[in-house]
Protein backbone atom coordinates (compact mmCIF):
# COMPACT_ATOMS: atom_id res chain seq x y z
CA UNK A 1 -116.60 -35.63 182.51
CA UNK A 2 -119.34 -38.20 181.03
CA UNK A 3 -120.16 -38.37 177.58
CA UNK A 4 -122.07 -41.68 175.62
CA UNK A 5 -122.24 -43.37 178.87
CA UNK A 6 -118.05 -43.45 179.02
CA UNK A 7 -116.39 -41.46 181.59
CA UNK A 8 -113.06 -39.34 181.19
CA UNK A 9 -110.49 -37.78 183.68
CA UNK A 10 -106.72 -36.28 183.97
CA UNK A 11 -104.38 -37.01 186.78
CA UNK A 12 -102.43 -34.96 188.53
CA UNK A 13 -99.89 -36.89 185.79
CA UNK A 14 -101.43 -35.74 182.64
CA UNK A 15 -102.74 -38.91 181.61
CA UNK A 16 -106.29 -39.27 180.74
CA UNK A 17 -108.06 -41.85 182.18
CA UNK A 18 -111.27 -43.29 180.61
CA UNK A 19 -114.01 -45.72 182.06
CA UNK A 20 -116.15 -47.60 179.34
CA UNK A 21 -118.46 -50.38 180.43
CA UNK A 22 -117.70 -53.56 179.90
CA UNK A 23 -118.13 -56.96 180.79
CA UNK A 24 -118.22 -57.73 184.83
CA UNK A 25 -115.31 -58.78 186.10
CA UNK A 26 -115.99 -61.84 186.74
CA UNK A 27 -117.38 -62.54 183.36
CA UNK A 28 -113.91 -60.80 181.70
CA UNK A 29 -111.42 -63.11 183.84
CA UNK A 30 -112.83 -66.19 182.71
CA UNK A 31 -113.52 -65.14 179.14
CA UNK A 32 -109.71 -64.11 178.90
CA UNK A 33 -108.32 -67.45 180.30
CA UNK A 34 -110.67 -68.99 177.85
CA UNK A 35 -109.94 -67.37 174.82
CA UNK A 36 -105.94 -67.64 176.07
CA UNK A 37 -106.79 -71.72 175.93
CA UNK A 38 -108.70 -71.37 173.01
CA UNK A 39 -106.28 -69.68 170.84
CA UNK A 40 -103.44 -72.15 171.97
CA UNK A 41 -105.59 -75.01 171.25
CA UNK A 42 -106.76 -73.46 167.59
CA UNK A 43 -102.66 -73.13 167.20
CA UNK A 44 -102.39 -77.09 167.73
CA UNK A 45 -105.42 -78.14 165.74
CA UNK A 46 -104.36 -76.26 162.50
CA UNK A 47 -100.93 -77.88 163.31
CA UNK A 48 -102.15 -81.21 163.16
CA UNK A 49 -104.68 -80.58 160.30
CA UNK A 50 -101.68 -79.27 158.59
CA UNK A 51 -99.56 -82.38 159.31
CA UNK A 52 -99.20 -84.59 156.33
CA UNK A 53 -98.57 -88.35 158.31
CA UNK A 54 -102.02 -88.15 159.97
CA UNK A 55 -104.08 -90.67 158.14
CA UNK A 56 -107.22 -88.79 157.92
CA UNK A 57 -107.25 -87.24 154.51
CA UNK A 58 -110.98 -86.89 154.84
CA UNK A 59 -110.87 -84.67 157.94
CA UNK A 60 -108.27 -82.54 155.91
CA UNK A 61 -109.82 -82.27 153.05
CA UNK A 62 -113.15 -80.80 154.28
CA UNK A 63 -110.41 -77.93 156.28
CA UNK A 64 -108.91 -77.70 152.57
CA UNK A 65 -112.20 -77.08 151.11
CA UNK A 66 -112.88 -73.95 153.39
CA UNK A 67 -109.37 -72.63 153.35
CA UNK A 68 -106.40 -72.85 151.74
CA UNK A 69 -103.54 -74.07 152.66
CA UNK A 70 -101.81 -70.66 152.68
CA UNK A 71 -104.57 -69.04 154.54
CA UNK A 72 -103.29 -71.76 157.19
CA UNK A 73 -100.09 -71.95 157.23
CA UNK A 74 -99.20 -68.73 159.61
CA UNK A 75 -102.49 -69.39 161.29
CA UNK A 76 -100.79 -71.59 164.95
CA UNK A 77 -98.12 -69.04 165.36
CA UNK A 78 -100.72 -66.21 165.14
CA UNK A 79 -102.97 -68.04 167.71
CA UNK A 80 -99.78 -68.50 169.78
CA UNK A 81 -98.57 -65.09 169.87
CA UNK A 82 -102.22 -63.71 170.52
CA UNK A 83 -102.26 -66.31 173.59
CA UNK A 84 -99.53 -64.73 175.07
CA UNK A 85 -98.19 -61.48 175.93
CA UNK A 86 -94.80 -59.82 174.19
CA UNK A 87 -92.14 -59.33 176.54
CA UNK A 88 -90.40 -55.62 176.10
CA UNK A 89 -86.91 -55.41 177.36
CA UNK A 90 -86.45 -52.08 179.68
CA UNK A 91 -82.98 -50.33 180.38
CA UNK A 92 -82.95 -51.86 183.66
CA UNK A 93 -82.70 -55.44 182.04
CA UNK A 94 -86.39 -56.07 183.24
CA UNK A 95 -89.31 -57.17 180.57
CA UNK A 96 -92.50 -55.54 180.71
CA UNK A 97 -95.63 -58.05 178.94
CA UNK A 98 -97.56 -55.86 176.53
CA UNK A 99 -100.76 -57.47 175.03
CA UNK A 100 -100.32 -54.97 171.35
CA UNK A 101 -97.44 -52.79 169.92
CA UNK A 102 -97.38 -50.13 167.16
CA UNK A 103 -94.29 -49.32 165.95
CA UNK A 104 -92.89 -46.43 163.41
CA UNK A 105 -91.45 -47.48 159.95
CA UNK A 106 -87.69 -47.24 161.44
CA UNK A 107 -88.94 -49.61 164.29
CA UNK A 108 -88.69 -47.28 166.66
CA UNK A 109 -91.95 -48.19 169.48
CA UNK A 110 -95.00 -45.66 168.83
CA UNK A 111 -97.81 -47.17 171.39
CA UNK A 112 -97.32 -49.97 173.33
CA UNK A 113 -100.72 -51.66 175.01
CA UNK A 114 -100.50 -53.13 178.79
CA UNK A 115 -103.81 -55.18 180.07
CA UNK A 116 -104.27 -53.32 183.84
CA UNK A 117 -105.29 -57.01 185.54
CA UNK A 118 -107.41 -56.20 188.45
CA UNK A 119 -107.31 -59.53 190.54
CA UNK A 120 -108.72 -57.51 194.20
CA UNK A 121 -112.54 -58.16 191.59
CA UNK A 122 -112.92 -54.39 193.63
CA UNK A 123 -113.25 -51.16 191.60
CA UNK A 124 -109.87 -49.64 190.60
CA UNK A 125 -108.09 -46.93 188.47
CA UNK A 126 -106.23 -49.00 185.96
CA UNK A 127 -102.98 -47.01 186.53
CA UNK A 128 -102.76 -48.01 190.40
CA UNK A 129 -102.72 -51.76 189.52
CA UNK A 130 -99.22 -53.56 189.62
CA UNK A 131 -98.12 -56.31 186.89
CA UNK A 132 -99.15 -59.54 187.91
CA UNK A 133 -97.10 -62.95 187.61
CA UNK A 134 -100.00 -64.30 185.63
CA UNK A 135 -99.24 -61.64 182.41
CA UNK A 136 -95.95 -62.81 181.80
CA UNK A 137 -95.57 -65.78 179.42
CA UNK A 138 -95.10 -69.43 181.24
CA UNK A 139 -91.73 -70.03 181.56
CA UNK A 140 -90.80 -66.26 181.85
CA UNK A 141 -89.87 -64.77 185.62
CA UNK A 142 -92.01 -62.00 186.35
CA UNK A 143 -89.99 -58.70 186.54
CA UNK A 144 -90.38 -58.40 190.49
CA UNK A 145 -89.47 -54.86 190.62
CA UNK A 146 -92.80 -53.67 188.29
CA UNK A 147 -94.76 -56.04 190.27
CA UNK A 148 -94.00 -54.25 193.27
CA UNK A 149 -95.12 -50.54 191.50
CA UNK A 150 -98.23 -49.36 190.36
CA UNK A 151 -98.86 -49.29 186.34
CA UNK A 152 -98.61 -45.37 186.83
CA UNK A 153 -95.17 -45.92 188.48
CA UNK A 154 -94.25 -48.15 186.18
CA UNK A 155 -95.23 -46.12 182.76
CA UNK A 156 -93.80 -43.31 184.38
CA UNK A 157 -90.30 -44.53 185.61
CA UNK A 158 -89.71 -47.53 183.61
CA UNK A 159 -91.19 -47.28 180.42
CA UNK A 160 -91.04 -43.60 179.55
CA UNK A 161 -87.65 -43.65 181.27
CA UNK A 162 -86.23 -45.73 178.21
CA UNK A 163 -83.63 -44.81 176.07
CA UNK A 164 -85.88 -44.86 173.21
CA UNK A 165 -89.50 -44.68 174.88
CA UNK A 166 -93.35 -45.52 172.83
CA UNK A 167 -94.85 -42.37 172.47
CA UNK A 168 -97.89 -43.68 173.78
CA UNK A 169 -98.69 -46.18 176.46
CA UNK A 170 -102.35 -47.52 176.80
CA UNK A 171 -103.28 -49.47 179.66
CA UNK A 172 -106.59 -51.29 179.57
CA UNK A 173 -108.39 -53.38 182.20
CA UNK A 174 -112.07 -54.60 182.35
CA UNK A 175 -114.04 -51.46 181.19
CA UNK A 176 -111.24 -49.29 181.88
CA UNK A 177 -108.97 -47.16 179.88
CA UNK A 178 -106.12 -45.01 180.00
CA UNK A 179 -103.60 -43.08 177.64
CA UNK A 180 -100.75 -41.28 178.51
């Protein structure tokens, strides 16, 4: 079904699937690794504009004079979490990245948001991409048992196999949508 130029669909899962254009490929790969260096490097600026024993009071006072120091102060560790993904522990012991979570007021997860990375730069149904190595923080082992499944496999078994499951899962990948 088509409607406003976005397409929808079921699976033989129940999970609607929906197709909105986007950016090319191409063009979305490198403007994620971008904005991943960007926001790292924002988080180290504002550290060092924040740091008191660098000599230039000039540089920091034309910051101080646009912001204030409390609109700054959280500012690096919200660029670093937004440059890299939150790691979910599973019942298996495994860690699934999400890139955004909604939770309930008791904490319990309500939506959880994986990026679908399509790295074949071919068409693809978000839900039959695997995990890639590249989504999981540096540092942190990929979880080789969800590379080796499709997101589908993985939502299905994995995440919606938890004790205490999100509600709602929402893969997303370059024009691509899906909710189950």
């Amino acid at each position: 079904m088509m409607a406003y130029g976005v397409e929808y669909s079921w699976n033989t899962y129940g999970i609607l699937s929906i197709t909105v254009p986007l950016l090319p490929k191409s063009q979305h790969h490198r403007q994620q690794k971008r904005v991943r260096s960007v926001l790292t490097l924002c988080g180290e600026v504002v550290e060092l504009l924040l740091d008191h024993t660098i000599p230039d009071a000039e540089v920091r006072a034309t910051v101080f004079q646009h912001w204030s120091r409390d609109q700054l102060a959280d500012l690096p560790a919200e660029c670093r979490t937004l440059a890299s993904p939150t790691l979910k522990e599973l019942d298996n012991g495994g860690h699934v990245p999400l890139i955004g979570e909604v939770t309930r007021p008791n904490g319990a997860p309500e939506l959880w948001a994986l990026e679908a990375l399509n790295m074949s730069g071919e068409a693809a149904d978000p839900l039959e991409l695997p995990l890639q190595p590249v989504q999981y923080p540096a540092g942190q082992a990929a979880d080789k048992t969800l590379l080796d499944l499709s997101l589908e496999e993985s939502i299905t078994r994995q995440i919606f196999g938890r004790a205490e499951p999100p509600r709602t899962v929402y893969p997303a990948s370059d024009g691509h949508a899906a909710a189950s």
